[in-house]
C-alpha atoms as a PDB file:
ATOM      1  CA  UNK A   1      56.265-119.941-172.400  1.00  0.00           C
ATOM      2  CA  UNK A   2      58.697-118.711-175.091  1.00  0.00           C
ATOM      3  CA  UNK A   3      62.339-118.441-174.685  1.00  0.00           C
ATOM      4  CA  UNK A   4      62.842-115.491-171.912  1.00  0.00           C
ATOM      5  CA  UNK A   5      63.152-116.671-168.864  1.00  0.00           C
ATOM      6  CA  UNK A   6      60.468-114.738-166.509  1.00  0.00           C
ATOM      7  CA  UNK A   7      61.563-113.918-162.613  1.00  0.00           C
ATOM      8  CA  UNK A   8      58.094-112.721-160.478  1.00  0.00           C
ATOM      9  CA  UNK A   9      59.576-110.733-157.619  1.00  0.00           C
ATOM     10  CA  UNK A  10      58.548-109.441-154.386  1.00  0.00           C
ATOM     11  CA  UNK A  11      59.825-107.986-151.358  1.00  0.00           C
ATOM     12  CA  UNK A  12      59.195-106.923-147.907  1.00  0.00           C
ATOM     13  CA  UNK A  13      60.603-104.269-145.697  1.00  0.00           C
ATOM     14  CA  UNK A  14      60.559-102.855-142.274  1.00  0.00           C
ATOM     15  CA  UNK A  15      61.693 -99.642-141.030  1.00  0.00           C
ATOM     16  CA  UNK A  16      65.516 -98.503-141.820  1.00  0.00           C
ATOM     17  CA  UNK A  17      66.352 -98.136-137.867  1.00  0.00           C
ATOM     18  CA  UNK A  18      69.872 -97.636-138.698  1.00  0.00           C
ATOM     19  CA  UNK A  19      69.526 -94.796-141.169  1.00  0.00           C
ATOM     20  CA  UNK A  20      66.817 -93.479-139.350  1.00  0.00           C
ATOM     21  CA  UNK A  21      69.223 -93.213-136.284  1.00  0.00           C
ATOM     22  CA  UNK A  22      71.337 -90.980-138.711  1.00  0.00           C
ATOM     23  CA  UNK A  23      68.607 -88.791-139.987  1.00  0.00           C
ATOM     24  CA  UNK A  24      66.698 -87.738-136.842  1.00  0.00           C
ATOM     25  CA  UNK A  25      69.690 -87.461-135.024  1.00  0.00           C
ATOM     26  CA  UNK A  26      68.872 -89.277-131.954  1.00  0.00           C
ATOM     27  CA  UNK A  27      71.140 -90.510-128.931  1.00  0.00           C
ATOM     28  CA  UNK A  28      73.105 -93.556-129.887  1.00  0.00           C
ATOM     29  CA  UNK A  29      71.811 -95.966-127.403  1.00  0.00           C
ATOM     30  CA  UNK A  30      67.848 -94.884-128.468  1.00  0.00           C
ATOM     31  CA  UNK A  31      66.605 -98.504-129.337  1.00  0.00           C
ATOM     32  CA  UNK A  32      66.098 -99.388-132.671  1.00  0.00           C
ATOM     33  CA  UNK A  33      61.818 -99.698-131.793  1.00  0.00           C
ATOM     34  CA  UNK A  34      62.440 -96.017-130.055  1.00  0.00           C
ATOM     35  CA  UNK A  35      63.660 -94.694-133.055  1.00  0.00           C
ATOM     36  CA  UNK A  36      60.870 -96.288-135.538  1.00  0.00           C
ATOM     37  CA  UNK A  37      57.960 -95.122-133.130  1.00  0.00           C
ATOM     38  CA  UNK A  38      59.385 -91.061-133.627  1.00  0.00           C
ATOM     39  CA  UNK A  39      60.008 -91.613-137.161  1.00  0.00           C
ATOM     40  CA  UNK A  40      56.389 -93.039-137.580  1.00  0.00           C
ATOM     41  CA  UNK A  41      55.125 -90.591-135.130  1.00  0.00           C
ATOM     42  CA  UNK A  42      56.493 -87.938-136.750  1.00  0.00           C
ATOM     43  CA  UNK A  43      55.528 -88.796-140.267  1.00  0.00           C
ATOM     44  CA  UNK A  44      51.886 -89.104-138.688  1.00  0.00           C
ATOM     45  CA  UNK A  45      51.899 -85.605-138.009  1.00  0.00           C
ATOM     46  CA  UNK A  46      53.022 -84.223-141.471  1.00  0.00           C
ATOM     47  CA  UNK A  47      50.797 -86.675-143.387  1.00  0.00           C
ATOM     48  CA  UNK A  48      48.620 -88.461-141.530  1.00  0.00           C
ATOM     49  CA  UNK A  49      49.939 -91.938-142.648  1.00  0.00           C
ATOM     50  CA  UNK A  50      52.861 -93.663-141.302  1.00  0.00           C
ATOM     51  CA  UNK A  51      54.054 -95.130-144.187  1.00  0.00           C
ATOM     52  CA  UNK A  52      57.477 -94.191-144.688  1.00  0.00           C
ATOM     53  CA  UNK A  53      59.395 -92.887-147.593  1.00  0.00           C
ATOM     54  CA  UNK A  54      60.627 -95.645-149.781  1.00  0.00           C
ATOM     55  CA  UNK A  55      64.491 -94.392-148.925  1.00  0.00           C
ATOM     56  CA  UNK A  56      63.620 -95.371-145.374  1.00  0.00           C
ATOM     57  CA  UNK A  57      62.891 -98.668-145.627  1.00  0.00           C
ATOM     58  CA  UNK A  58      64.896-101.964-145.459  1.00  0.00           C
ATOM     59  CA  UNK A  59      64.534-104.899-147.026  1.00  0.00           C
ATOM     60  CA  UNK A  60      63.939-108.015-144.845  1.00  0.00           C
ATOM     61  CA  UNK A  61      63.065-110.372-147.857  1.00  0.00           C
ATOM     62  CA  UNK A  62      63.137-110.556-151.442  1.00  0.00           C
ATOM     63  CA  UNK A  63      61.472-114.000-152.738  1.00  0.00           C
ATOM     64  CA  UNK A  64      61.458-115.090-156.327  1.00  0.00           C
ATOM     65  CA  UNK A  65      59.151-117.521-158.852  1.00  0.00           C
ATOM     66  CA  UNK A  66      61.749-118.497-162.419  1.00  0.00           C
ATOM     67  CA  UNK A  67      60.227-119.876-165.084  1.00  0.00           C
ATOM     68  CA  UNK A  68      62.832-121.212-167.103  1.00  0.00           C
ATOM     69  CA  UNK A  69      63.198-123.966-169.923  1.00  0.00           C
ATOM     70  CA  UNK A  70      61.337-126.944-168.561  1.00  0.00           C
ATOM     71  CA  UNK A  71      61.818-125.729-164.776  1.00  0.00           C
ATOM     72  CA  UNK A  72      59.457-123.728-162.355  1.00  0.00           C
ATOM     73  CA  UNK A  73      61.075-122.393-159.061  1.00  0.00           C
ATOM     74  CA  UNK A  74      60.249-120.210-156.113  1.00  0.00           C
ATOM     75  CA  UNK A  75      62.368-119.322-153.489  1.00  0.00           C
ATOM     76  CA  UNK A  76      63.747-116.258-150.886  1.00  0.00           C
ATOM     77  CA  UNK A  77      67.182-114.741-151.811  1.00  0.00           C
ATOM     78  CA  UNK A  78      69.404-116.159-148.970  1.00  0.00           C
ATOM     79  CA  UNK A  79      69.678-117.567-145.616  1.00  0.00           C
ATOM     80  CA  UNK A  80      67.827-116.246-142.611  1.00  0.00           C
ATOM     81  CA  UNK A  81      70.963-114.691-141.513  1.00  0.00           C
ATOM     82  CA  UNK A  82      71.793-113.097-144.826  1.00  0.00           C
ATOM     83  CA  UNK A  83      72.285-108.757-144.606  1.00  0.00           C
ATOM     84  CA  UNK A  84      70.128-106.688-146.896  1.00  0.00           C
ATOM     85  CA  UNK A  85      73.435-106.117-148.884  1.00  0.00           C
ATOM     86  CA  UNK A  86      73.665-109.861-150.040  1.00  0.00           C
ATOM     87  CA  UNK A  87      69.711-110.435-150.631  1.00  0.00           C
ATOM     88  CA  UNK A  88      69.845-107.484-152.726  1.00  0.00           C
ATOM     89  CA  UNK A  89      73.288-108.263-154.791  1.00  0.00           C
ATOM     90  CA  UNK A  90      71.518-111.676-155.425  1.00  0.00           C
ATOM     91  CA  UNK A  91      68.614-110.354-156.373  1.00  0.00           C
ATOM     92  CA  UNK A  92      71.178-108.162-159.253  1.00  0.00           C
ATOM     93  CA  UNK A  93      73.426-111.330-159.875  1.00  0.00           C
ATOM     94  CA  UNK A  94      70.080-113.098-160.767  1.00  0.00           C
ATOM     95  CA  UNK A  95      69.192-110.871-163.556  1.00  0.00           C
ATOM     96  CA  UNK A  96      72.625-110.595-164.281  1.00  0.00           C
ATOM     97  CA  UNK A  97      72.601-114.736-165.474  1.00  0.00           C
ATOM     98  CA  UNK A  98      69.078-115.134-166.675  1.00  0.00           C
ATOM     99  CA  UNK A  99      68.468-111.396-168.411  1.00  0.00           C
ATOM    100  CA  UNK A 100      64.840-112.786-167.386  1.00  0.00           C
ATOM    101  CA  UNK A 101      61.847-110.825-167.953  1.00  0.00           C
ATOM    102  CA  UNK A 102      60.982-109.271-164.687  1.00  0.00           C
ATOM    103  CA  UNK A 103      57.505-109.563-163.619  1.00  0.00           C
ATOM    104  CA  UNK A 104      56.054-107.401-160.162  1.00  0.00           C
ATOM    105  CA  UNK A 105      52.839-105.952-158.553  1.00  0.00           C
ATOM    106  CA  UNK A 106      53.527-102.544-158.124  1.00  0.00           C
ATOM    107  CA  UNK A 107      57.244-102.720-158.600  1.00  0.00           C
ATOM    108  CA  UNK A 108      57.332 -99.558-160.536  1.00  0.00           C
ATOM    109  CA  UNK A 109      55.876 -98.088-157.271  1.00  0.00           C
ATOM    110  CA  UNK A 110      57.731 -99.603-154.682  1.00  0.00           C
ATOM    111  CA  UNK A 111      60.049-102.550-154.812  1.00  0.00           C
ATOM    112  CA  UNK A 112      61.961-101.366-157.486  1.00  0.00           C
ATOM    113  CA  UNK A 113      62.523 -98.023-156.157  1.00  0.00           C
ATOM    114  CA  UNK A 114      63.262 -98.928-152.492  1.00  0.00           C
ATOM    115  CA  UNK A 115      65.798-102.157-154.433  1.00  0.00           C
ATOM    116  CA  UNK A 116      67.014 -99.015-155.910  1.00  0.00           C
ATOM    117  CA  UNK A 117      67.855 -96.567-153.375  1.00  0.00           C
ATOM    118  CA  UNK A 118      69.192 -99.958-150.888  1.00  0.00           C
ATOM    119  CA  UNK A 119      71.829-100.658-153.768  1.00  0.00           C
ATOM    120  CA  UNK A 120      73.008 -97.592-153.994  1.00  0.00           C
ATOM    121  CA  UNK A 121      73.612 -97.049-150.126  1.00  0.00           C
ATOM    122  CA  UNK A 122      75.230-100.616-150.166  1.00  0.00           C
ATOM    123  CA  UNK A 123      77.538-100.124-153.169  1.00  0.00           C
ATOM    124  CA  UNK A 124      75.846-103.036-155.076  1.00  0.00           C
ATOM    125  CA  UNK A 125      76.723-103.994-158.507  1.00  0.00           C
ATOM    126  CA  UNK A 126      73.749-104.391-160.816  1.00  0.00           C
ATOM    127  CA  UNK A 127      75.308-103.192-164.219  1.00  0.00           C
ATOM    128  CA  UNK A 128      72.928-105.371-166.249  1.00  0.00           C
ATOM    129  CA  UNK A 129      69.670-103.765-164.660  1.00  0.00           C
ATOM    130  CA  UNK A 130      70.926-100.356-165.012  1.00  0.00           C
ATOM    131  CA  UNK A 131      71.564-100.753-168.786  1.00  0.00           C
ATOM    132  CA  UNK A 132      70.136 -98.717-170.985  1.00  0.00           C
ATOM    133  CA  UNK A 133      71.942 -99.607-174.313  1.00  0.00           C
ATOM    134  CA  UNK A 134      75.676 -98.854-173.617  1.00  0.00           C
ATOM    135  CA  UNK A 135      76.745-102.239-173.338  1.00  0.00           C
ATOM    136  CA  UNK A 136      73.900-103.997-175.100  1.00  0.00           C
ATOM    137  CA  UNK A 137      72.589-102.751-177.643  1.00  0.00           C
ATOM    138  CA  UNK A 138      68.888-104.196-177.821  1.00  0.00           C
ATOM    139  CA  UNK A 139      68.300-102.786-174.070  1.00  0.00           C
ATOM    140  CA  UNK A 140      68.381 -99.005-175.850  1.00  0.00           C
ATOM    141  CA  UNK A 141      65.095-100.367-176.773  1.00  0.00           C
ATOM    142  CA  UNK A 142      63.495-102.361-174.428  1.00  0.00           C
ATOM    143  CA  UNK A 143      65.322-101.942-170.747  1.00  0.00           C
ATOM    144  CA  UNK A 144      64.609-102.617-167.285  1.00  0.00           C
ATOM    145  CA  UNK A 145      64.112 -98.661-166.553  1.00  0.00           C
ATOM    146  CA  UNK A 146      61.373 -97.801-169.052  1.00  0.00           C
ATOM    147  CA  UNK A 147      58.114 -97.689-167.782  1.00  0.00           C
ATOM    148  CA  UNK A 148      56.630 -98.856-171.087  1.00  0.00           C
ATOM    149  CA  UNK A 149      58.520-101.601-172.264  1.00  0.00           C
ATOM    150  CA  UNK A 150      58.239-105.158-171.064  1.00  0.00           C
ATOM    151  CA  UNK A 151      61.572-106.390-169.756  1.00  0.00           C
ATOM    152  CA  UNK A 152      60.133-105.011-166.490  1.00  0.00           C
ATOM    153  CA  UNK A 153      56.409-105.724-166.163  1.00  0.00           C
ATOM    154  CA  UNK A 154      54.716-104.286-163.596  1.00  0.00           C
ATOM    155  CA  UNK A 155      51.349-106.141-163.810  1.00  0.00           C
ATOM    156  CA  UNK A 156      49.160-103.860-161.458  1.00  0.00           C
ATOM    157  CA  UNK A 157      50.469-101.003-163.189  1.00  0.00           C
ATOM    158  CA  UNK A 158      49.660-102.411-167.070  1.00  0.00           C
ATOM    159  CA  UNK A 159      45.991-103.678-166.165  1.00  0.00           C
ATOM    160  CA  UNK A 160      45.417-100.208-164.252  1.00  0.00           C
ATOM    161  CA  UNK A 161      46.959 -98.042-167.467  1.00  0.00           C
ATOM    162  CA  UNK A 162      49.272 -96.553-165.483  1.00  0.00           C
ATOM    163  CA  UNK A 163      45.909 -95.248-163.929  1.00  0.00           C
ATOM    164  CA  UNK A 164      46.269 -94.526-159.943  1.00  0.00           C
ATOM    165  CA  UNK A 165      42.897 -94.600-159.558  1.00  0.00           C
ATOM    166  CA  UNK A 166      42.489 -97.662-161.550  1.00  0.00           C
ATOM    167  CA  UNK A 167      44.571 -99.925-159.220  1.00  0.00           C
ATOM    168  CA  UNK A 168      43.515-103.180-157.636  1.00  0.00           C
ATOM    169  CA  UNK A 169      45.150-105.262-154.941  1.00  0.00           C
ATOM    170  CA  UNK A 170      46.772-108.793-155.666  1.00  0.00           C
ATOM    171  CA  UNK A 171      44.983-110.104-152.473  1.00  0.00           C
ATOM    172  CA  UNK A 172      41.797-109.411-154.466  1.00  0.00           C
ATOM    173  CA  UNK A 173      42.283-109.646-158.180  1.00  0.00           C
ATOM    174  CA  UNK A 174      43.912-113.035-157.035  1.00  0.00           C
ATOM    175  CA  UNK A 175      40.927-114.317-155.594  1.00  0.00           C
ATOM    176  CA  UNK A 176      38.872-113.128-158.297  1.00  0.00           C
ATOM    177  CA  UNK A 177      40.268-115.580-160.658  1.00  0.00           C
ATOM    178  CA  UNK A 178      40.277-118.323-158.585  1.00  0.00           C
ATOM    179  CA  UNK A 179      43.958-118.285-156.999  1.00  0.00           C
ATOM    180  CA  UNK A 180      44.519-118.625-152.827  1.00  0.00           C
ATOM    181  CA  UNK A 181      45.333-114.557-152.594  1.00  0.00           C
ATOM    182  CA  UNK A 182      46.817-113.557-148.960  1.00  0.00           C
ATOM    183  CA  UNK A 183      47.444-115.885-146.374  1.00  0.00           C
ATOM    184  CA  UNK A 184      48.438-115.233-142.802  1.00  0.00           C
ATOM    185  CA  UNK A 185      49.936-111.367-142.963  1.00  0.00           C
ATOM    186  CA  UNK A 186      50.053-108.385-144.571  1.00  0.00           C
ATOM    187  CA  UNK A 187      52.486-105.871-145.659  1.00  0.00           C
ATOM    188  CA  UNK A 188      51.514-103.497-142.232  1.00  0.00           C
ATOM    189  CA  UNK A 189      51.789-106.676-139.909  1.00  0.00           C
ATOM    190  CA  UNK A 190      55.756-107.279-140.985  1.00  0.00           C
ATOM    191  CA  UNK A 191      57.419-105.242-139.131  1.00  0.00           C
ATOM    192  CA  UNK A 192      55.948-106.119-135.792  1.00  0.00           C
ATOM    193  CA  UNK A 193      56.634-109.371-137.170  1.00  0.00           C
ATOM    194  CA  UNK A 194      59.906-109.117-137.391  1.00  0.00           C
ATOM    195  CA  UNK A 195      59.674-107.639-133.912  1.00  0.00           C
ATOM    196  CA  UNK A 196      58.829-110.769-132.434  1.00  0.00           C
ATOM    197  CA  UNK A 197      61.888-112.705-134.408  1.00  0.00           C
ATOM    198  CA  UNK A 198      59.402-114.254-137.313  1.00  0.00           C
ATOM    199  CA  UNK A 199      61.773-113.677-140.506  1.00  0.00           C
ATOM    200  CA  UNK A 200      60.690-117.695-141.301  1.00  0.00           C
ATOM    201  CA  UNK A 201      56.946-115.983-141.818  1.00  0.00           C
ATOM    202  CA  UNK A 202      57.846-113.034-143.467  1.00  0.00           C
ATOM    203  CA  UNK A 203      59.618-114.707-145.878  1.00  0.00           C
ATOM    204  CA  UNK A 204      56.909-117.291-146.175  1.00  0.00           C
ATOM    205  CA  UNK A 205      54.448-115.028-146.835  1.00  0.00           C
ATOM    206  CA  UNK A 206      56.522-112.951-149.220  1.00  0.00           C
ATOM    207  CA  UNK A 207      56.856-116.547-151.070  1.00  0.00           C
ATOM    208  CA  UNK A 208      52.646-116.887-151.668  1.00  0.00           C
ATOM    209  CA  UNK A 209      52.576-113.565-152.500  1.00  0.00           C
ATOM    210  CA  UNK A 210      55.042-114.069-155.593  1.00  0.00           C
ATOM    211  CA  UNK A 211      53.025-116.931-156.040  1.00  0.00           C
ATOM    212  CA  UNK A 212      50.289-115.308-156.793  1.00  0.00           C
ATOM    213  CA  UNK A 213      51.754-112.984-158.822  1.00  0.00           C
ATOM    214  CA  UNK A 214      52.917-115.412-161.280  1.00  0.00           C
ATOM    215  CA  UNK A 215      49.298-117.189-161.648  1.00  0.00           C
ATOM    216  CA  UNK A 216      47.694-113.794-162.300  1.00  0.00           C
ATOM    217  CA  UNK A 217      50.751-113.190-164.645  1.00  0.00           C
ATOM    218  CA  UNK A 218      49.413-116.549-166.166  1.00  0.00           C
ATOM    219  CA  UNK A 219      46.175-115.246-166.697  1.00  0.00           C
ATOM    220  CA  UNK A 220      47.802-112.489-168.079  1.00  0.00           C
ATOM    221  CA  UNK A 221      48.914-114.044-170.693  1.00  0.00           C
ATOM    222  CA  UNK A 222      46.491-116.065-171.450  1.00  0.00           C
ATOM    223  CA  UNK A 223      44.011-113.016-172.012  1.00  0.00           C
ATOM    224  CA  UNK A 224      47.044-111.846-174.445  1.00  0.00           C
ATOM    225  CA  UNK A 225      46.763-114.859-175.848  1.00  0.00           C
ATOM    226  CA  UNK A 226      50.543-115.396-175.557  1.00  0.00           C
ATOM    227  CA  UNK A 227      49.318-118.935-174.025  1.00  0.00           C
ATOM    228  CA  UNK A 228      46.965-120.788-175.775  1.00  0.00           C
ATOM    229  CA  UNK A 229      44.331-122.167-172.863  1.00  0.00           C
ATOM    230  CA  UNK A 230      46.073-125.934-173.146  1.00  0.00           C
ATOM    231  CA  UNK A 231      49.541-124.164-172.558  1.00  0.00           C
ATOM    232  CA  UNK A 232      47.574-122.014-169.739  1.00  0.00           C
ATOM    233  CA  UNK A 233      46.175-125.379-168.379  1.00  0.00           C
ATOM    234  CA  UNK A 234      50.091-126.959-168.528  1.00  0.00           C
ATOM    235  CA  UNK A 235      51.099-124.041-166.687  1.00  0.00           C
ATOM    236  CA  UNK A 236      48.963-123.945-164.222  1.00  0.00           C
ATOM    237  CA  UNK A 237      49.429-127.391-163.270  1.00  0.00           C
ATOM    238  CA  UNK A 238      53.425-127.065-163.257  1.00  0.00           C
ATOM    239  CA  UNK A 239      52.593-124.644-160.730  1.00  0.00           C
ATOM    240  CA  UNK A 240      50.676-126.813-158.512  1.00  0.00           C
ATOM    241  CA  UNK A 241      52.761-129.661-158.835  1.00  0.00           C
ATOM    242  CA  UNK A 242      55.982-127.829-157.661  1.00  0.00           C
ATOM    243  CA  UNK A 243      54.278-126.229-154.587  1.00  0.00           C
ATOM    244  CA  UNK A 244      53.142-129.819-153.786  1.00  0.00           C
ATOM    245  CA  UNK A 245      56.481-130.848-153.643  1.00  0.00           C
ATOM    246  CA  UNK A 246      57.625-128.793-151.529  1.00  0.00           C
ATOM    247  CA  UNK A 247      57.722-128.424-147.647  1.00  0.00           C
ATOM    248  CA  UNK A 248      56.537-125.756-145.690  1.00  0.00           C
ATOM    249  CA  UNK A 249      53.167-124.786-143.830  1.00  0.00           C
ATOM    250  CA  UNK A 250      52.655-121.814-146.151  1.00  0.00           C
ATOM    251  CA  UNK A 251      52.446-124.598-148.808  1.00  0.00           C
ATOM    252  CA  UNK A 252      49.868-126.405-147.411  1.00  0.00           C
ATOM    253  CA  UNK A 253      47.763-123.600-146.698  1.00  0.00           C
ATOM    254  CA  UNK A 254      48.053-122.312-150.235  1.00  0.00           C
ATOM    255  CA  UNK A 255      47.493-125.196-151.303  1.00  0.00           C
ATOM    256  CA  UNK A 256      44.229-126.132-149.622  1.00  0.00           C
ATOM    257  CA  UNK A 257      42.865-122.412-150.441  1.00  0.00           C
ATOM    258  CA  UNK A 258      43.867-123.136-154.252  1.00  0.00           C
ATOM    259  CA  UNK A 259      40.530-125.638-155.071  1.00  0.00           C
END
């Protein structure tokens, strides 16, 4: 796979109760589900979609897939418990060890932005992302920032050319080639989700869905011919063989829909 280490990332987020409660200025006992359901009420009215801004949202999960040296890994940032401060400085620290090539779908769009505007409000250190050639000289050239450079690849973006229009989902282009695509939720079902108390699925299904990321990355580079189709087929099968050693319903499931 060559010598940078590559870190597929993904993460999912519910509505910023807390800073909503400061923005809308409601009564301080207003529940934190009262306060979503005006928010997304009110953004209903003024746009007809309640998807929030990206500076209202807060990050429940962040999972991970590292390909490094002889090792495949994938994993969520933290404990169950863990605040969105410590997922997010790990997700920083992370980049901060490995310099890794950072691979998303639709991270220019969304993760990175919301990871972005979290940090800030939570003082988080992430000098290493945020250089742009002061302290290293080689990231003047190819940075984390810079939409067309490759230390940050944003997958959906690339295949689209930067092309709106163009876009696909991962769900689908997943399936397309062959890989499980979306098990059990989607983005809209998380935060009644995490309603109900189930951060175990969220993060779970944040896990298959970096998963997938990294096979289509595969393919990816494959079709660049950056992997020849026996390093491809080697890949692929590290893949398989770590997910079938490790535990977890999700696992199976992904698993069984990966023939």
């Amino acid at each position: 796979m060559g010598m940078i280490p590559t870190l597929v990332f993904d993460i999912e987020t519910i509505p910023d109760a807390q800073g909503l409660r400061t923005l809308l200025d409601v009564p301080t006992d207003t529940s934190d589900e009262d306060v979503v359901n005006l928010a997304l009420h009110q953004r209903r009215q003024k746009n007809g979609t309640d998807f929030l801004p990206l500076y209202q949202h807060r990050i429940c999960a962040i999972s991970c897939a590292l390909r490094q040296g002889d090792d495949f890994r994938i994993w969520t940032l933290g404990d169950k418990d863990a605040s969105e401060a410590e997922i997010i400085q790990r997700f920083y620290d992370g980049i901060e060890k490995y310099t890794p090539q950072i691979i998303s779908w639709n991270g220019s769009g969304f993760d990175l932005p919301v990871l972005h505007y979290r940090g800030l409000i939570h003082g988080i250190n992430a000098s290493r992302y945020w250089d742009m050639g002061e302290d290293d000289k080689e990231f003047k050239w190819n940075n984390y920032l810079s939409r067309y450079h490759m230390r940050h690849l944003d997958l959906m973006e690339v295949m689209a050319m930067y092309n709106g229009r163009a876009n696909a989902p991962l769900d689908s282009l997943a399936k397309l080639c062959g890989f499980p695509g979306k098990l059990g939720m989607d983005g809209s079902q998380v935060w009644d989700a995490f309603k109900e108390g189930k951060l175990t699925e969220i993060r779970d299904y944040c896990e298959t869905d970096v998963a997938n990321t990294h096979l289509v990355y595969l393919r990816f580079q494959l079709m660049r011919g950056q992997l020849t189709k026996d390093a491809y087929a080697r890949e692929i099968a590290l893949v398989r063989e770590t997910l079938t050693g490790y535990q977890g319903e999700h696992w199976d499931a992904f698993l069984t829909a990966w023939q």
